[in-house]
C-alpha atoms as a PDB file:
ATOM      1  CA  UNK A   1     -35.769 -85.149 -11.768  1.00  0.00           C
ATOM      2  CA  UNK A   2     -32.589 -86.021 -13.814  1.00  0.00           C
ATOM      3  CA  UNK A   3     -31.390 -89.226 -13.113  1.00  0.00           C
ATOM      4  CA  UNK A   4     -27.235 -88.957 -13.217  1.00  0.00           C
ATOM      5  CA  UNK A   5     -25.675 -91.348 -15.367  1.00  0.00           C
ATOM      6  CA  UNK A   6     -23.129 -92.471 -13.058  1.00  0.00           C
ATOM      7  CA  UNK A   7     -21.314 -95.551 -12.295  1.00  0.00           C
ATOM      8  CA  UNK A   8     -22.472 -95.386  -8.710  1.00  0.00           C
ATOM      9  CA  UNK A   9     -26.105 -94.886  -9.760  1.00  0.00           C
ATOM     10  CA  UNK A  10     -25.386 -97.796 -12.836  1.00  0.00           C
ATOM     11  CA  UNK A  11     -24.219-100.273 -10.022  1.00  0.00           C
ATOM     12  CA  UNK A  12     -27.394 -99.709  -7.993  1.00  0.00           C
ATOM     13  CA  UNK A  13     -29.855-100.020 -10.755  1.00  0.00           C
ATOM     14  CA  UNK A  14     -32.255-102.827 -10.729  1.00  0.00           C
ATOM     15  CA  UNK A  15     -33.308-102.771 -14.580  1.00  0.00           C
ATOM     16  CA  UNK A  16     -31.773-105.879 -15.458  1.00  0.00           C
ATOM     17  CA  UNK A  17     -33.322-108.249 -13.179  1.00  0.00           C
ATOM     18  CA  UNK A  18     -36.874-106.832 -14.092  1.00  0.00           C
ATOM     19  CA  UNK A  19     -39.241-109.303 -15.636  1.00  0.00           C
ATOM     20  CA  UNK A  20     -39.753-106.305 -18.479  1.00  0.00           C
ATOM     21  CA  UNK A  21     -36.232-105.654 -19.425  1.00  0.00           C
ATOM     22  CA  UNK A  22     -36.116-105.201 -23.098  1.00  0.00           C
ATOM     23  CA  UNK A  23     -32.395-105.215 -23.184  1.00  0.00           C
ATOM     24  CA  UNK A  24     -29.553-102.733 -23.435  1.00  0.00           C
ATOM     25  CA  UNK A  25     -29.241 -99.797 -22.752  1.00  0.00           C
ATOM     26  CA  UNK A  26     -30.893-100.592 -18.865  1.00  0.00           C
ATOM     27  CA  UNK A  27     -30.604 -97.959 -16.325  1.00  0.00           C
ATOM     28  CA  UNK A  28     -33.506 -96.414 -18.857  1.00  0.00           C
ATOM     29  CA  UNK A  29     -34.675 -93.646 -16.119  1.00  0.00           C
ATOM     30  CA  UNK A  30     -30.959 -92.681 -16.697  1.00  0.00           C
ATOM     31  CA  UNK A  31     -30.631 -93.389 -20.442  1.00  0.00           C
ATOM     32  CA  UNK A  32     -33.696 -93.340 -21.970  1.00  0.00           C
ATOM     33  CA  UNK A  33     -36.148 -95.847 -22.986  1.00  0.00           C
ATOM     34  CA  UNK A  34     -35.089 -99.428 -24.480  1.00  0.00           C
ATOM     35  CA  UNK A  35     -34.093 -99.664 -28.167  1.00  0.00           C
ATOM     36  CA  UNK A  36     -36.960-102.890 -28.272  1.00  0.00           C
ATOM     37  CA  UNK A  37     -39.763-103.560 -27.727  1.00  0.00           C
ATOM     38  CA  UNK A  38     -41.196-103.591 -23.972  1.00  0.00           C
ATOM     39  CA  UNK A  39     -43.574-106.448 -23.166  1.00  0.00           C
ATOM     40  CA  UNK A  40     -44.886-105.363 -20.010  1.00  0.00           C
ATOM     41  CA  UNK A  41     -44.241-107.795 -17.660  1.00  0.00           C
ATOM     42  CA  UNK A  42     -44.049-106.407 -13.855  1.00  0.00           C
ATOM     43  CA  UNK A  43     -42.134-103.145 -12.639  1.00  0.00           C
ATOM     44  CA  UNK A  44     -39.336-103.200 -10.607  1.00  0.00           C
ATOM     45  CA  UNK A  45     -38.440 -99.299 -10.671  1.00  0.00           C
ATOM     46  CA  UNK A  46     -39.875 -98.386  -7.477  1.00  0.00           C
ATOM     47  CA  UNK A  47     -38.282-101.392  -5.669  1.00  0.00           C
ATOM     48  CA  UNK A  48     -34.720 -99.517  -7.255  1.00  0.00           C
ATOM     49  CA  UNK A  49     -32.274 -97.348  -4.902  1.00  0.00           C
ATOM     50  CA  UNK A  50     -32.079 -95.406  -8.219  1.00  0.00           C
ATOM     51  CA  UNK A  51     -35.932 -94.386  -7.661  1.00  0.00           C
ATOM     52  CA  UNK A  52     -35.868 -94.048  -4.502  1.00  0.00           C
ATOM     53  CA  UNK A  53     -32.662 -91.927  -3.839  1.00  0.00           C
ATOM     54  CA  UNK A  54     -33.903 -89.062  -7.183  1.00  0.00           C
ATOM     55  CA  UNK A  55     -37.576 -88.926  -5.887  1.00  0.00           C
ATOM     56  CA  UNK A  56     -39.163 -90.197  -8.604  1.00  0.00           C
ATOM     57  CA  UNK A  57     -42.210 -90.972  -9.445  1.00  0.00           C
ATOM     58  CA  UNK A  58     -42.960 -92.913 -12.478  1.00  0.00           C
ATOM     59  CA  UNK A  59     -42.742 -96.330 -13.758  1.00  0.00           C
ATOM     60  CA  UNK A  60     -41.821 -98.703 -16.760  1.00  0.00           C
ATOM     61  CA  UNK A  61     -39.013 -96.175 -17.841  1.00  0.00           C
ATOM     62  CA  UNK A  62     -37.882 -98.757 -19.978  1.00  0.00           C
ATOM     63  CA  UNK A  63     -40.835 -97.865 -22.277  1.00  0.00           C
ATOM     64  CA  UNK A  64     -41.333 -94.565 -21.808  1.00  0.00           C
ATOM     65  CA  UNK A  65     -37.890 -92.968 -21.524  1.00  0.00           C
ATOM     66  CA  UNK A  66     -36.129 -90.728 -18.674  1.00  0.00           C
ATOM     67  CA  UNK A  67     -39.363 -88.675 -18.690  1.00  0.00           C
ATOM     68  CA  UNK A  68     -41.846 -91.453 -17.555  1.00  0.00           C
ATOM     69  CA  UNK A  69     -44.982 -92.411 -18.494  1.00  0.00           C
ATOM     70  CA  UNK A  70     -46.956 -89.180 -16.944  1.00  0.00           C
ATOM     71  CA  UNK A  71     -44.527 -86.837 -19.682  1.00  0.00           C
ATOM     72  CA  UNK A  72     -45.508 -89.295 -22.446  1.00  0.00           C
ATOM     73  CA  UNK A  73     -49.395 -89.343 -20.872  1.00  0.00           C
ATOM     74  CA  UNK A  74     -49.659 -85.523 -21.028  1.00  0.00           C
ATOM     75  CA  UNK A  75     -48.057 -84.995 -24.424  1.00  0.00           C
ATOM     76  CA  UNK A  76     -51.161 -87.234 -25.861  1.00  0.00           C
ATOM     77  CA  UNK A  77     -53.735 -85.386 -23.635  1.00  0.00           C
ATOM     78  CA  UNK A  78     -52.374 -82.109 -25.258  1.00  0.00           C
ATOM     79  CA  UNK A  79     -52.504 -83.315 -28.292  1.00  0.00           C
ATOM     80  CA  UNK A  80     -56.235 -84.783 -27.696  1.00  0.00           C
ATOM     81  CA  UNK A  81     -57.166 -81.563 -26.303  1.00  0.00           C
ATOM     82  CA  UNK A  82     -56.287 -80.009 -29.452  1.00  0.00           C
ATOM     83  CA  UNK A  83     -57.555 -81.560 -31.603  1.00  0.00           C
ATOM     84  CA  UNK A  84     -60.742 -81.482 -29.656  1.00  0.00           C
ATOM     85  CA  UNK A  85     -60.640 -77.944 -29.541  1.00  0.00           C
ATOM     86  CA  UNK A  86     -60.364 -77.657 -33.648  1.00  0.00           C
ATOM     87  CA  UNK A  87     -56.775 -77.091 -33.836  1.00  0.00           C
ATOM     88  CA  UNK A  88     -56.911 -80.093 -36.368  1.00  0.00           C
ATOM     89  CA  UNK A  89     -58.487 -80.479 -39.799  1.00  0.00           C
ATOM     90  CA  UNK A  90     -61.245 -82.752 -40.797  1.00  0.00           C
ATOM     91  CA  UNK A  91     -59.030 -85.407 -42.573  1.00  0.00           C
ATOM     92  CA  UNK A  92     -57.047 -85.901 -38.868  1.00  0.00           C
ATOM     93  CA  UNK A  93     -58.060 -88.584 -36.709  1.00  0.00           C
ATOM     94  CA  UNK A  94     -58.055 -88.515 -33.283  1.00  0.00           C
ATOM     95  CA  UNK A  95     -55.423 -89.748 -31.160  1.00  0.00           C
ATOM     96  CA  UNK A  96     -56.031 -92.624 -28.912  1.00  0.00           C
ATOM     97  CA  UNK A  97     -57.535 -91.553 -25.948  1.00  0.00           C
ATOM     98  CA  UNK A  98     -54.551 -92.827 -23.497  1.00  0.00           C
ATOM     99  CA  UNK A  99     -57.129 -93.451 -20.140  1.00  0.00           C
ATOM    100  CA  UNK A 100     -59.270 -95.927 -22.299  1.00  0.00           C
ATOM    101  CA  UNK A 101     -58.481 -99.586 -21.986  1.00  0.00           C
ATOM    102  CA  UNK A 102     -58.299-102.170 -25.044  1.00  0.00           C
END
């Protein structure tokens, strides 16, 4: 679901007191995902009246953008599938597989 980029919604959002926030912009499930880099450090997106309030889902929006991690997960898994499946030549490598740790 599209987040609205509103003042009301801005006012609620909990980005900036999350131990991962990476900086402006915040309100990423609005915005989009943080212009640096994202140490994960703890989630506080599904504590948010933001999250709650648009039915999301997801988490860590600050990394992942207003699509969420799944959209990001399922783009690779495409892409893996692919190239699994030929649709690549011999000089690609495969992506990361995105369900393995380490």
């Amino acid at each position: 679901m599209q987040v609205s980029d509103s003042p009301v919604n801005a006012a609620k959002c909990l980005c900036a007191k999350c131990p991962s926030f990476a900086g402006l912009p915040g309100f990423y499930c609005a915005r989009g995902r943080a212009r640096g880099k994202v140490i994960c450090a703890g989630c506080k997106c599904r504590e948010c009246a933001v999250f709650n309030e648009n039915s999301l889902t997801d988490e860590y929006y600050c990394d992942h953008g207003e699509e969420g991690v799944e959209a990001v997960l399922k783009s690779v898994r495409k892409q893996k599938a692919e190239w699994e499946a030929g649709a690549a030549t011999d000089e690609t490598p495969a992506p990361a597989d995105p369900e393995k740790k380490g």
